[in-house]
C-alpha atoms as a PDB file:
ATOM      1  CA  UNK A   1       6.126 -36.355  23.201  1.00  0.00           C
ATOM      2  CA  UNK A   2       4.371 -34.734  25.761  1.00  0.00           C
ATOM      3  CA  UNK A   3       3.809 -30.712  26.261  1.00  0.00           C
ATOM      4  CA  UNK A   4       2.908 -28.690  29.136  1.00  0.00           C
ATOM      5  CA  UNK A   5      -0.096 -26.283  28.591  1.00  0.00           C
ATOM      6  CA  UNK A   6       2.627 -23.642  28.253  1.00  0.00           C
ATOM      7  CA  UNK A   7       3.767 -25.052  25.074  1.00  0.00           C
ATOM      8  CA  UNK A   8       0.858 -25.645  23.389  1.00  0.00           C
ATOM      9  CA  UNK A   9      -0.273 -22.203  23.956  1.00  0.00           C
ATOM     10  CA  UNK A  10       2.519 -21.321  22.111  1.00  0.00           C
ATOM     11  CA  UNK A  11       2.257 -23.445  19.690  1.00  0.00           C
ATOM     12  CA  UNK A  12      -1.224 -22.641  19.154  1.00  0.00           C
ATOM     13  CA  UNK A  13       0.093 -18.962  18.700  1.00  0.00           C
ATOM     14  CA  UNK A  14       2.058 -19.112  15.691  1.00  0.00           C
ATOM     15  CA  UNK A  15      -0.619 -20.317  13.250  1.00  0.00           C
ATOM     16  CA  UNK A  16      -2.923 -17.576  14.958  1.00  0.00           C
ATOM     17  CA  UNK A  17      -0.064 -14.923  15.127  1.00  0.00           C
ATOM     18  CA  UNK A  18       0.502 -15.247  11.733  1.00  0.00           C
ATOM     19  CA  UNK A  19      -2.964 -15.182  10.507  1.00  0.00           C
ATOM     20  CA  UNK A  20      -3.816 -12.228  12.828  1.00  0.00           C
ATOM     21  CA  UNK A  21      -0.280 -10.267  11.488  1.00  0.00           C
ATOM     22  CA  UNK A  22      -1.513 -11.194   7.741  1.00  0.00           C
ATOM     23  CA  UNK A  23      -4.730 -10.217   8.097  1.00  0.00           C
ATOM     24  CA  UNK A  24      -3.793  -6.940   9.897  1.00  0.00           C
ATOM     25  CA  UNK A  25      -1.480  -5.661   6.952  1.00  0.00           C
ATOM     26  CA  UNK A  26      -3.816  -6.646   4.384  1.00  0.00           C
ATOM     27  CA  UNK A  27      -5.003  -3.283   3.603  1.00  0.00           C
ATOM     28  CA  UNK A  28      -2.051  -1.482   3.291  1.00  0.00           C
ATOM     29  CA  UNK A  29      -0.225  -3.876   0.951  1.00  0.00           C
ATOM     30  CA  UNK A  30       2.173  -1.254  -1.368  1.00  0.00           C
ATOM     31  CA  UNK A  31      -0.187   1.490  -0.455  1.00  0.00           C
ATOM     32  CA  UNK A  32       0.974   4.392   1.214  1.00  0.00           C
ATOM     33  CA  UNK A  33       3.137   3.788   4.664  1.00  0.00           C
ATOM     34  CA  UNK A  34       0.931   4.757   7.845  1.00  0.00           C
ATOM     35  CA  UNK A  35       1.767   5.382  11.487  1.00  0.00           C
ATOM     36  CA  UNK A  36       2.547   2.428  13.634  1.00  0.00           C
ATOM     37  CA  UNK A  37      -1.024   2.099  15.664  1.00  0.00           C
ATOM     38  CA  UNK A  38      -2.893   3.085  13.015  1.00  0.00           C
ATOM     39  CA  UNK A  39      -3.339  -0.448  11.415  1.00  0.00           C
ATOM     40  CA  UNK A  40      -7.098  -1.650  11.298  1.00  0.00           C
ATOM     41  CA  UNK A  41      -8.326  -4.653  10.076  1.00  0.00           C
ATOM     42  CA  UNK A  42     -10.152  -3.198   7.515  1.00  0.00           C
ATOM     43  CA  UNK A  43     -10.057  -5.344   4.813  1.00  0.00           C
ATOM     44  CA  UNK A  44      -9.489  -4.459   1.336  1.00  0.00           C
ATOM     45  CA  UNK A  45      -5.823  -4.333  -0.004  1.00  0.00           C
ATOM     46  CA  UNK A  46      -5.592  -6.388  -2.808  1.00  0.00           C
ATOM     47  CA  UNK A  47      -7.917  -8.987  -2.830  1.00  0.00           C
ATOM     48  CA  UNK A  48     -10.153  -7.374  -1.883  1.00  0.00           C
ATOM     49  CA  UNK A  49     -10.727  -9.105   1.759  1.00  0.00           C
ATOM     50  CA  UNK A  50     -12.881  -9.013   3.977  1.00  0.00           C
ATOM     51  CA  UNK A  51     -12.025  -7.575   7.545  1.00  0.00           C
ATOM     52  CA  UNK A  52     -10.168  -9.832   9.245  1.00  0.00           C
ATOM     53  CA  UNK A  53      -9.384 -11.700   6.199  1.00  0.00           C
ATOM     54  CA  UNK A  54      -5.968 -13.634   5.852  1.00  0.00           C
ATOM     55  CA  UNK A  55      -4.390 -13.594   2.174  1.00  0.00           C
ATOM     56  CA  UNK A  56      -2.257 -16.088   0.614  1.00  0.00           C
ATOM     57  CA  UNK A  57       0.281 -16.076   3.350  1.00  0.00           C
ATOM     58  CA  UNK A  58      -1.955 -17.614   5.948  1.00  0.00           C
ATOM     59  CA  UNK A  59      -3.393 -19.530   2.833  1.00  0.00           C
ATOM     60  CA  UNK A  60      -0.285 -21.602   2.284  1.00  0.00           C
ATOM     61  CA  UNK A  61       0.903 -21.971   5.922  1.00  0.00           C
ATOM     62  CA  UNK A  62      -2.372 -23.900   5.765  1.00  0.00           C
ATOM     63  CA  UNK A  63      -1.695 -26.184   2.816  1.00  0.00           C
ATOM     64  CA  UNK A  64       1.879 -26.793   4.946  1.00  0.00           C
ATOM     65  CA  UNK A  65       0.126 -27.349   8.193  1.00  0.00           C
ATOM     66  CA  UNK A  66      -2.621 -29.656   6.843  1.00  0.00           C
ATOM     67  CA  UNK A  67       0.195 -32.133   5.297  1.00  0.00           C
ATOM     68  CA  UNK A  68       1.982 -31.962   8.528  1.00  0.00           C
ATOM     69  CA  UNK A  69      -1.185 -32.753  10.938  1.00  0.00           C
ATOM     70  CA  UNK A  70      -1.701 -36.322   8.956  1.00  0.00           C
ATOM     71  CA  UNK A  71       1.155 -37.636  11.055  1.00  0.00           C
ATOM     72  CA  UNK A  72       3.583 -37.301   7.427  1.00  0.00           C
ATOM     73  CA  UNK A  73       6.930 -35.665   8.116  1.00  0.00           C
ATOM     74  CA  UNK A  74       8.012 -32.912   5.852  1.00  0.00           C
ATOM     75  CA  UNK A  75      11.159 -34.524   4.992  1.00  0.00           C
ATOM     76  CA  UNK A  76       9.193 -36.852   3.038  1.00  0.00           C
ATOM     77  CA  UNK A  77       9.696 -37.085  -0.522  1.00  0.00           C
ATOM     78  CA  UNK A  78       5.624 -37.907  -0.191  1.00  0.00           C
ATOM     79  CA  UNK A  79       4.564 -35.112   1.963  1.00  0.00           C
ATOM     80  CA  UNK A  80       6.404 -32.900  -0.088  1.00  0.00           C
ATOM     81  CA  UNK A  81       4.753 -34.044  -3.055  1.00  0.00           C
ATOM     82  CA  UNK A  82       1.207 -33.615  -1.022  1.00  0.00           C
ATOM     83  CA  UNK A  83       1.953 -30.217   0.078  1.00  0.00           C
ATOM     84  CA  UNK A  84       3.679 -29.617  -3.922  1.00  0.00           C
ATOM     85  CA  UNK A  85       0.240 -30.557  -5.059  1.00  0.00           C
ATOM     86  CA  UNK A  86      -2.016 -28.626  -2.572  1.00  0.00           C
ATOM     87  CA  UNK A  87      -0.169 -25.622  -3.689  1.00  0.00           C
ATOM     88  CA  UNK A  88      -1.232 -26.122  -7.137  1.00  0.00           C
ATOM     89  CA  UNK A  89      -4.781 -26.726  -6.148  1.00  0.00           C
ATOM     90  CA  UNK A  90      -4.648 -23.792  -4.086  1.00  0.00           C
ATOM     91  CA  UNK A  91      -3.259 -21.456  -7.041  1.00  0.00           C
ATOM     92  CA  UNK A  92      -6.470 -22.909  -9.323  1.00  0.00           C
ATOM     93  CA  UNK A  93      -9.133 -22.980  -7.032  1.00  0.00           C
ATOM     94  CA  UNK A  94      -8.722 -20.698  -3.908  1.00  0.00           C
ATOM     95  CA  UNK A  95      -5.424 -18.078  -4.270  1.00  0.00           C
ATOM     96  CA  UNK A  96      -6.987 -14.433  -3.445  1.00  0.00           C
ATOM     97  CA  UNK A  97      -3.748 -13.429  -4.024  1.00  0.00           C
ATOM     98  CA  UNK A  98      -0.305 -14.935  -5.443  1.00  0.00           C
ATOM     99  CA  UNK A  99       3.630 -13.761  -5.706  1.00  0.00           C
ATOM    100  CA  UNK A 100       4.529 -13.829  -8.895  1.00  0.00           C
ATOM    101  CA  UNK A 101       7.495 -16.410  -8.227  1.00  0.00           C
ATOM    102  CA  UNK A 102       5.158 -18.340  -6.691  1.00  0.00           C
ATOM    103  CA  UNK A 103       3.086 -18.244  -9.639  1.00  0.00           C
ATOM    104  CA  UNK A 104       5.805 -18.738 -12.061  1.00  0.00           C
ATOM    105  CA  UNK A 105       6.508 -22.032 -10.109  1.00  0.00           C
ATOM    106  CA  UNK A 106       3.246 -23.432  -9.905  1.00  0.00           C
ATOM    107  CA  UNK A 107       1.858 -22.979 -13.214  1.00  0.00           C
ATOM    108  CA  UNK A 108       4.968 -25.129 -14.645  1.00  0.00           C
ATOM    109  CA  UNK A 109       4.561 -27.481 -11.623  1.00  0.00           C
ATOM    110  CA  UNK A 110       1.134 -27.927 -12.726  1.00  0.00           C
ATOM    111  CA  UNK A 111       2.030 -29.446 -16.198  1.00  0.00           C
ATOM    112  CA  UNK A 112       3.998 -32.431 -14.208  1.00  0.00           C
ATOM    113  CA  UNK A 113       2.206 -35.546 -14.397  1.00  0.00           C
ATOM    114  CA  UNK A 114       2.604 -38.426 -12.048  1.00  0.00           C
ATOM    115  CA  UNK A 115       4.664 -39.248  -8.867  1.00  0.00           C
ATOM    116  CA  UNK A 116       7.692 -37.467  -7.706  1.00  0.00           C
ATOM    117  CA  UNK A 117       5.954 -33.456  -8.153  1.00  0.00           C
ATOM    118  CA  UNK A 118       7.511 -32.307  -4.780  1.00  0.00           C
ATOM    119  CA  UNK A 119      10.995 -33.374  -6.654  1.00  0.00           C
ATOM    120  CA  UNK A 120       9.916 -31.778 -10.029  1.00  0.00           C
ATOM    121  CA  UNK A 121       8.161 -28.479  -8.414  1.00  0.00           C
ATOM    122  CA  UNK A 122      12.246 -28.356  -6.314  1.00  0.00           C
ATOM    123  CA  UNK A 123      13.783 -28.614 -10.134  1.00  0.00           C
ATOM    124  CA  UNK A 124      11.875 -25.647 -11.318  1.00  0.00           C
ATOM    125  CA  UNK A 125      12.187 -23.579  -8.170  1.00  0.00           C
ATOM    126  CA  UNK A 126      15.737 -24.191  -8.467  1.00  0.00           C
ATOM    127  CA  UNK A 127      15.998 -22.970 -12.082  1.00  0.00           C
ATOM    128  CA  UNK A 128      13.980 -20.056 -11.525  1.00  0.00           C
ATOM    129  CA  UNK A 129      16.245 -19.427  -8.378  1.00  0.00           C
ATOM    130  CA  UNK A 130      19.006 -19.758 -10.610  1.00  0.00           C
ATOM    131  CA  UNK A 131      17.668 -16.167 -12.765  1.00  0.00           C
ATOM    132  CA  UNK A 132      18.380 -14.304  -9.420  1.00  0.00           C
ATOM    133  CA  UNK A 133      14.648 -14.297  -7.932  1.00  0.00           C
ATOM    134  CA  UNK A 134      15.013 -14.586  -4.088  1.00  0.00           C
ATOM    135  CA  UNK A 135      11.454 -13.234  -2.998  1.00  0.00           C
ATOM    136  CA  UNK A 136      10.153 -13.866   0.362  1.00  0.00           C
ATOM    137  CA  UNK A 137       7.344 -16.221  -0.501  1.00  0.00           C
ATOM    138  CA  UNK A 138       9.044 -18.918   0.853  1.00  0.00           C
ATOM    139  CA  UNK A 139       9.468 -17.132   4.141  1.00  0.00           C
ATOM    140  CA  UNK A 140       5.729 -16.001   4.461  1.00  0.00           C
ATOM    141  CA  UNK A 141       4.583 -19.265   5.385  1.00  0.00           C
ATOM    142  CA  UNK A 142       7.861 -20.620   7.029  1.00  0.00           C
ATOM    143  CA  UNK A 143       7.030 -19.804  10.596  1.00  0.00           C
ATOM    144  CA  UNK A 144       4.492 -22.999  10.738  1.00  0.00           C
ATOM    145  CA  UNK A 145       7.292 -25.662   9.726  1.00  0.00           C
ATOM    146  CA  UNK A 146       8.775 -24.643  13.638  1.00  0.00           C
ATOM    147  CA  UNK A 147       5.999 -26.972  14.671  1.00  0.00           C
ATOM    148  CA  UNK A 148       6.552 -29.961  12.265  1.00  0.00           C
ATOM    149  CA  UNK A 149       9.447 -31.955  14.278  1.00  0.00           C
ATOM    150  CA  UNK A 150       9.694 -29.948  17.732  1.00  0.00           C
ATOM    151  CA  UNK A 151      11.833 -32.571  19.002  1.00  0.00           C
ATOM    152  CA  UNK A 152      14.804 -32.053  16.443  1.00  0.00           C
ATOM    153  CA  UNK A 153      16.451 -28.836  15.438  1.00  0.00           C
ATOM    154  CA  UNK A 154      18.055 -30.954  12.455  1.00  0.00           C
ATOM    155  CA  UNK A 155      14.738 -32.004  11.078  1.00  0.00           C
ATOM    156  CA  UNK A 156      13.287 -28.853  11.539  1.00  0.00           C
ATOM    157  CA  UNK A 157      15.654 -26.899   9.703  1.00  0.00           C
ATOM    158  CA  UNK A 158      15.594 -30.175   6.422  1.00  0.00           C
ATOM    159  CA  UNK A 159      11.645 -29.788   6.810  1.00  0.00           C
ATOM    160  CA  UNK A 160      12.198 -25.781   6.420  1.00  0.00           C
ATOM    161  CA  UNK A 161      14.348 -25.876   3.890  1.00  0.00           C
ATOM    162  CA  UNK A 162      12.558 -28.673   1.642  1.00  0.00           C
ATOM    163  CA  UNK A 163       9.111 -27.045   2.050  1.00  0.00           C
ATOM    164  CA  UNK A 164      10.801 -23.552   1.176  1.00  0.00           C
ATOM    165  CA  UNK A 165      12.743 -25.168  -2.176  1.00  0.00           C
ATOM    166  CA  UNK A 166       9.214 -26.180  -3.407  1.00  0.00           C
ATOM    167  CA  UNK A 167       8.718 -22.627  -4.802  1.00  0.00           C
ATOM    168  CA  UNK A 168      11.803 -21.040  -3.904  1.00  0.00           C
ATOM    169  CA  UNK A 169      14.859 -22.115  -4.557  1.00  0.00           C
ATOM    170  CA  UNK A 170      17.417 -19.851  -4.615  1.00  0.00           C
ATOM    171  CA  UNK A 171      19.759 -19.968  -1.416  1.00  0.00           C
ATOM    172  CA  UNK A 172      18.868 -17.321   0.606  1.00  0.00           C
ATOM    173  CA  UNK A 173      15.339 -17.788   0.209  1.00  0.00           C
ATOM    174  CA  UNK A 174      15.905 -21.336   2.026  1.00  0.00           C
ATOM    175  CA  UNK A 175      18.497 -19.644   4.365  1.00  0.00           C
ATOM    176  CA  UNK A 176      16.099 -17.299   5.904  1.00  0.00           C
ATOM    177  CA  UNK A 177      13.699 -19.587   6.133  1.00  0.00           C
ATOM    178  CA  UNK A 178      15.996 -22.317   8.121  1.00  0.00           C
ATOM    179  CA  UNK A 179      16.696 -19.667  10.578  1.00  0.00           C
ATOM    180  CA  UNK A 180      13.323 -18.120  11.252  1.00  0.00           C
ATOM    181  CA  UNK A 181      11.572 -21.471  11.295  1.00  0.00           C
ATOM    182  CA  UNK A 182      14.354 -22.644  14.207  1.00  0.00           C
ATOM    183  CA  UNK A 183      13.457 -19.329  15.760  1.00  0.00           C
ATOM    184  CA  UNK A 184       9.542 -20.499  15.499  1.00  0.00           C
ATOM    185  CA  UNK A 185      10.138 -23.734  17.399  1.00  0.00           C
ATOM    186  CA  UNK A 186      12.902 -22.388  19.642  1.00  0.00           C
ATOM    187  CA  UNK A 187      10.237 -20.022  21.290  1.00  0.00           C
ATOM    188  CA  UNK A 188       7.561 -22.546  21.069  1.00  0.00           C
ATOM    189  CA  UNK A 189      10.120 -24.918  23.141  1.00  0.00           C
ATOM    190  CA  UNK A 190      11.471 -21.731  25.489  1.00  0.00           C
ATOM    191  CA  UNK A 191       9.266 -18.821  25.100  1.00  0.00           C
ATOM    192  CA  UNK A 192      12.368 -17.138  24.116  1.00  0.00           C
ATOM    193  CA  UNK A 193      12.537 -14.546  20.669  1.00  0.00           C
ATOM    194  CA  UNK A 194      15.948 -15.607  19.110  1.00  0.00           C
ATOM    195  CA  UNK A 195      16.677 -15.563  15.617  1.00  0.00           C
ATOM    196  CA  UNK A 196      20.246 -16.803  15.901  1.00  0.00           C
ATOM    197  CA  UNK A 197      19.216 -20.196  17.589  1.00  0.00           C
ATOM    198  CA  UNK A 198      19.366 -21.727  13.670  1.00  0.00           C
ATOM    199  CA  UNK A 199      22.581 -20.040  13.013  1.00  0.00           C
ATOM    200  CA  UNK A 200      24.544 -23.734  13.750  1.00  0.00           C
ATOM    201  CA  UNK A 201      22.071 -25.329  10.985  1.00  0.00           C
ATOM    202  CA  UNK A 202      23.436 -23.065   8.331  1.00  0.00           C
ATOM    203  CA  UNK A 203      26.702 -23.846   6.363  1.00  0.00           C
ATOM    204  CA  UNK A 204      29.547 -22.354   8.361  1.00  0.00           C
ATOM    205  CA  UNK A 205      30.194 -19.794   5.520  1.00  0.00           C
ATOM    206  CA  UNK A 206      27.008 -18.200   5.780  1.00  0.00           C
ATOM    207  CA  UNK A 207      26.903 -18.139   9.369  1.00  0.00           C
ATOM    208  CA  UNK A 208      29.312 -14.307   9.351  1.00  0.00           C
ATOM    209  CA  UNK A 209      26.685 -13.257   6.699  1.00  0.00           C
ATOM    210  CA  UNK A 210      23.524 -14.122   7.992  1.00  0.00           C
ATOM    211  CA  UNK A 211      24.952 -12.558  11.994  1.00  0.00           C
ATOM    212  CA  UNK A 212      25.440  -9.155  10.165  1.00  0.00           C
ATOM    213  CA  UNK A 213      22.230  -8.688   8.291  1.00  0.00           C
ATOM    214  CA  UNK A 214      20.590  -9.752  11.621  1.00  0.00           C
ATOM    215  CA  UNK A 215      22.941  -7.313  13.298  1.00  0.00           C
ATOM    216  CA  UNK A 216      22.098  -4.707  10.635  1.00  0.00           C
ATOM    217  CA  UNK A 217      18.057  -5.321  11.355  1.00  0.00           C
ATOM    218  CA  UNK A 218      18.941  -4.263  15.162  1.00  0.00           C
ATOM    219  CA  UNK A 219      20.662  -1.351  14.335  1.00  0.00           C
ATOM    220  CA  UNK A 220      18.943   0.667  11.808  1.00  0.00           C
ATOM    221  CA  UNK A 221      15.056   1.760  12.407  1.00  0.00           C
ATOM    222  CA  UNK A 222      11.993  -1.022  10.723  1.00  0.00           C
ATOM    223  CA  UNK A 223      10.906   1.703   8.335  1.00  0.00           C
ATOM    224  CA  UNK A 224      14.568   1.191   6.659  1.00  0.00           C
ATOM    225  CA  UNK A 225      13.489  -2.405   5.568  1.00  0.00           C
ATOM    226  CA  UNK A 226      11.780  -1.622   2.293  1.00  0.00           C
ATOM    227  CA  UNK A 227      10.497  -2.175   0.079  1.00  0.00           C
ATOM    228  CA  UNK A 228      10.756  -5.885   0.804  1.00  0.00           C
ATOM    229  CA  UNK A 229       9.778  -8.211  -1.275  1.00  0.00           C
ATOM    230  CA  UNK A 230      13.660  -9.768  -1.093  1.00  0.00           C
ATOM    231  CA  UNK A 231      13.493 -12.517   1.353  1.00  0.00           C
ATOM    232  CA  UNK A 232      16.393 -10.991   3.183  1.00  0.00           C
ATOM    233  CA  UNK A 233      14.820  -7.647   3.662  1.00  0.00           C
ATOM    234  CA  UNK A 234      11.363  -8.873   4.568  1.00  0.00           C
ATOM    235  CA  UNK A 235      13.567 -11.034   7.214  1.00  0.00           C
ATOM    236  CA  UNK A 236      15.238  -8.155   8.563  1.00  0.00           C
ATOM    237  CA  UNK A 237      12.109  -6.052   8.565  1.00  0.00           C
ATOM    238  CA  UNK A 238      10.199  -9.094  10.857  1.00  0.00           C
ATOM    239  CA  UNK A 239      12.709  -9.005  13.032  1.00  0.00           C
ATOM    240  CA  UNK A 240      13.246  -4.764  12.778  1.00  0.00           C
ATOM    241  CA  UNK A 241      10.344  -4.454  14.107  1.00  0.00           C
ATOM    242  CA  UNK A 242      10.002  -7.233  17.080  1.00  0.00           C
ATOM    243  CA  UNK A 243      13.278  -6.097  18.627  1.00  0.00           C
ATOM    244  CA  UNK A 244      12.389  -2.433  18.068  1.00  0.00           C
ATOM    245  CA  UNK A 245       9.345  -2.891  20.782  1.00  0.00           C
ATOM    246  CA  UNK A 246      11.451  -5.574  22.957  1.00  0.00           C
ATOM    247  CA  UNK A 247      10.880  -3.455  25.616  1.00  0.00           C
ATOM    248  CA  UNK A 248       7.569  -4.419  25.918  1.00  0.00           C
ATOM    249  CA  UNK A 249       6.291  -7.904  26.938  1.00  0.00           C
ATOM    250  CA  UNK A 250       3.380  -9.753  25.900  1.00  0.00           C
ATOM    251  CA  UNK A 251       0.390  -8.787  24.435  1.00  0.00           C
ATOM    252  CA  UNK A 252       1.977  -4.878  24.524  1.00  0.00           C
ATOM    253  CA  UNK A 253       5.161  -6.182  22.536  1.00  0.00           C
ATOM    254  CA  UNK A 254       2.794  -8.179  19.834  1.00  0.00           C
ATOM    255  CA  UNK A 255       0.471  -5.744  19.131  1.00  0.00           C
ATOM    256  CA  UNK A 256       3.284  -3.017  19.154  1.00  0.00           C
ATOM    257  CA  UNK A 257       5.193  -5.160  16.975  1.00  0.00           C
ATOM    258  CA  UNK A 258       3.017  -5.932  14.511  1.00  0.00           C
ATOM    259  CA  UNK A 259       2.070  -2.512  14.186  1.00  0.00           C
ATOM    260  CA  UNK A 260       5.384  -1.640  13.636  1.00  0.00           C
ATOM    261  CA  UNK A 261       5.625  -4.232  10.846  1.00  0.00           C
ATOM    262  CA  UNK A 262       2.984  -3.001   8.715  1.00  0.00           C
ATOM    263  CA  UNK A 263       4.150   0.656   9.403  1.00  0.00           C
ATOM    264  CA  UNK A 264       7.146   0.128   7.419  1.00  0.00           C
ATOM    265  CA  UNK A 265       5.222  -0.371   4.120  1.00  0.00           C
ATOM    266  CA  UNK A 266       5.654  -2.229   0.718  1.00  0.00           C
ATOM    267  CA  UNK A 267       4.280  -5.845   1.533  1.00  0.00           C
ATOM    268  CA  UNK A 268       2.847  -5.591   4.567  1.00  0.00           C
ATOM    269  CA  UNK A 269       1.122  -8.387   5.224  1.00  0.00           C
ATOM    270  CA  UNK A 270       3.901 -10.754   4.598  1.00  0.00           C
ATOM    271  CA  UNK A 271       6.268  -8.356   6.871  1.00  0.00           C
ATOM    272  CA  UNK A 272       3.584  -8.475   9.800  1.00  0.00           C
ATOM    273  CA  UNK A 273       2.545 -12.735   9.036  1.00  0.00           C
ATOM    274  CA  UNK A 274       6.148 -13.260   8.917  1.00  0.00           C
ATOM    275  CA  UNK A 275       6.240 -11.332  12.680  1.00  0.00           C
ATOM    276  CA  UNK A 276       3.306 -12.877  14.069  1.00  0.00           C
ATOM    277  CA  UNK A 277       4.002 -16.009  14.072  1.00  0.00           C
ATOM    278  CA  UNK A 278       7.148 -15.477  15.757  1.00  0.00           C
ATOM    279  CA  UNK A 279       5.838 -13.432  17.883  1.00  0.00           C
ATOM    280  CA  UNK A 280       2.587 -15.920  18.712  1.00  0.00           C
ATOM    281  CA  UNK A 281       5.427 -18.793  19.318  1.00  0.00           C
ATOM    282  CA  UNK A 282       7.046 -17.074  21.914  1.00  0.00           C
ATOM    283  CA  UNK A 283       3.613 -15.221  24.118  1.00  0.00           C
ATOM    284  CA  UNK A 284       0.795 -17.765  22.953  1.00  0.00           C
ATOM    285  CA  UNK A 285      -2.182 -17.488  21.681  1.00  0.00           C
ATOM    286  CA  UNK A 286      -3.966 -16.541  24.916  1.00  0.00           C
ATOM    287  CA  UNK A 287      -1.825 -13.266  24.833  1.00  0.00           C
ATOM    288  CA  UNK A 288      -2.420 -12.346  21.226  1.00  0.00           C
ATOM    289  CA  UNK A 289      -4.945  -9.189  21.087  1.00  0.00           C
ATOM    290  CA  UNK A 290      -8.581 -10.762  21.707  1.00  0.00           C
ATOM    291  CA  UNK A 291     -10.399  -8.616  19.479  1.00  0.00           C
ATOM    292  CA  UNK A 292      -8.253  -9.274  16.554  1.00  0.00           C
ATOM    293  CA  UNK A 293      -8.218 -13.091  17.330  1.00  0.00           C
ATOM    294  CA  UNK A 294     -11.792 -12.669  16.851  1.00  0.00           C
ATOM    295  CA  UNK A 295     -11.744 -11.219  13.823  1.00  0.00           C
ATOM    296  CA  UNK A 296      -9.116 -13.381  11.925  1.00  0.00           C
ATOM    297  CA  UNK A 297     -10.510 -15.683   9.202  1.00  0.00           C
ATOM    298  CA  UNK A 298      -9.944 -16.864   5.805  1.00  0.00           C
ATOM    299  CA  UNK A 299      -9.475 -20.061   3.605  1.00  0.00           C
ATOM    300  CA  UNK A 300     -10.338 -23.137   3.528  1.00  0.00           C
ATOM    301  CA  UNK A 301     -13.267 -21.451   5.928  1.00  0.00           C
ATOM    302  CA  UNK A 302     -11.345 -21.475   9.603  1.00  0.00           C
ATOM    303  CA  UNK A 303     -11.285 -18.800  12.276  1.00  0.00           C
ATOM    304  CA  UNK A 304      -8.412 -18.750  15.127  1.00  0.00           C
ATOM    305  CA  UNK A 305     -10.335 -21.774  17.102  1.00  0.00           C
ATOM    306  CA  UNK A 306      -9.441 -23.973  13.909  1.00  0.00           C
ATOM    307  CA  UNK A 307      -6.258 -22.599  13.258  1.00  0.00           C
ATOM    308  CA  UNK A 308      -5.507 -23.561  16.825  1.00  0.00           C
ATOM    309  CA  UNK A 309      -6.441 -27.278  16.226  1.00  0.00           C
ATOM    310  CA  UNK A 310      -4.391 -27.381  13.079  1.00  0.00           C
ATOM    311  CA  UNK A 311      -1.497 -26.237  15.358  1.00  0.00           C
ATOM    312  CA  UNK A 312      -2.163 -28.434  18.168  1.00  0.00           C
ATOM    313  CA  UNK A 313      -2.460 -31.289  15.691  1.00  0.00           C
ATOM    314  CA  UNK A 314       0.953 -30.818  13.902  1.00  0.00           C
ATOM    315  CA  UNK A 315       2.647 -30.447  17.438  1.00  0.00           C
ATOM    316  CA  UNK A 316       1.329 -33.864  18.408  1.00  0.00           C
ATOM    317  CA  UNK A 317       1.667 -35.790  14.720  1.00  0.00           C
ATOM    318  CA  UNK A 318       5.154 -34.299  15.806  1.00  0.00           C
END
């Protein structure tokens, strides 16, 4: 396929919105709430990071994004089992930080020897999904899978909810991150900011469901959303807080946005990740705040220039 400038800018955006969204709630991860526009990127939090630092939300959108730049779609029972293995190797030799479902999953992953550990890492997600757990760290690195097949909503939201399973497996972990990855490529496609766009991919009886807890997210104030470590919440929070500054455009609504996200509290650099690269897929990267573009970094040792060629790679192994 080919993309006008337009959309690559956009596409560019979401690994870079995310990152600069992570990085920017970093400090204030289940500290004490702050003013929206007082968020620095100060680094510390939990790691502790550097300024400008990205945690592990930004860390595994990476392990996604690399599988899905070699051309291998996530459907794949084989890219699954590359990006089920990079997650372990992540967890051993680079996590700053780790959810503890995420945790739970990978350490029994990592006893699985042999092919098929995308399907065994699913069976264990599944079973821990199965005790109730239905944290958002499926959903913190969701927004890049809106890039992995661009040219089918279908794919896109199988690719979602496969890469999402791997770790979390319990249904409305994969649910919210269907939608908000259709969201991702809807705005890299239109430049619009739509979270129902997915709504057709879900199951019909979850459609009502999911349209009033995205209703509910427009109605009540961001700072409601917490804390919000339940996928649904830190959903509802993302979106709290971009349709709270939709009165603003560009640049304005992203940084008002994301400073809004991290406002709110609890896990704030998933809340704000999970916002920026929504946000960054519908504006761009070229209308992302310069000086925190040019502060973002983090593992495996990129700034925003090579999180932009990641991007730009998945959108054309797309």
């Amino acid at each position: 396929m080919e993309f006008s400038p337009q959309v690559m800018d956009r596409a560019a955006g979401v690994l870079v919105g995310q990152a600069v969204g992570d990085a920017l709630g970093v400090p204030y991860e289940f500290a004490a709430p702050i003013r929206a526009g007082d968020a620095r990127m100060v680094g510390g939090g939990l790691g502790p990071y550097e300024p400008g630092e990205w945690s592990d939300d930004t860390q595994m959108a990476v392990c996604v994004a690399r599988v899905a730049a070699s051309g291998t779609r996530l459907t794949r029972s084989d890219a699954l089992d590359a990006v089920a293995a990079a997650f372990i190797d992540w967890k051993h030799n680079a996590a700053s930080d780790i959810g503890n479902q995420t945790a739970t999953v990978l350490e029994m992953a990592s006893r699985h020897d042999g092919v098929g550990l995308g399907e065994a890492m699913t069976a264990i997600a599944r079973d821990v999904g199965r005790r109730g757990q239905a944290g958002n760290g499926g959903l913190m690195r969701t927004s890049v899978v809106g890039l992995a097949a661009v040219g089918s909503a279908e794919e896109t939201a199988s690719a979602a909810a496969r890469v999402c399973a791997l770790t979390h497996g319990e249904p409305r972990c994969i649910e919210s991150s269907v939608l908000w990855s259709l969201a991702v490529r809807n705005a890299v496609l239109t430049g619009n900011l739509d979270v129902r766009s997915g709504l057709p991919q879900l199951a019909p009886e979850r459609r009502s469901w999911w349209q009033r807890q995205i209703a509910s997210a427009e109605d009540g104030p961001p700072s409601s959303f917490t804390p919000n470590g339940y996928t649904v919440t830190a959903f509802q929070a993302a979106w709290a807080s971009i349709h709270a500054t939709a009165h603003l455009d560009g640049t304005q609504h992203i940084a008002a946005a994301l400073q809004e996200a991290v406002s709110i509290g609890n896990d704030t650099d998933t809340v704000a990740a999970i916002a920026g690269g929504l946000l960054g897929a519908a504006y761009g990267a070229s209308r992302i705040p310069g000086n925190w573009v040019d502060q973002v970094h983090g593992w495996p040792g990129l700034r925003a220039g090579g999180l932009r060629e990641l991007a730009m790679a998945m959108l054309t192994a797309a």
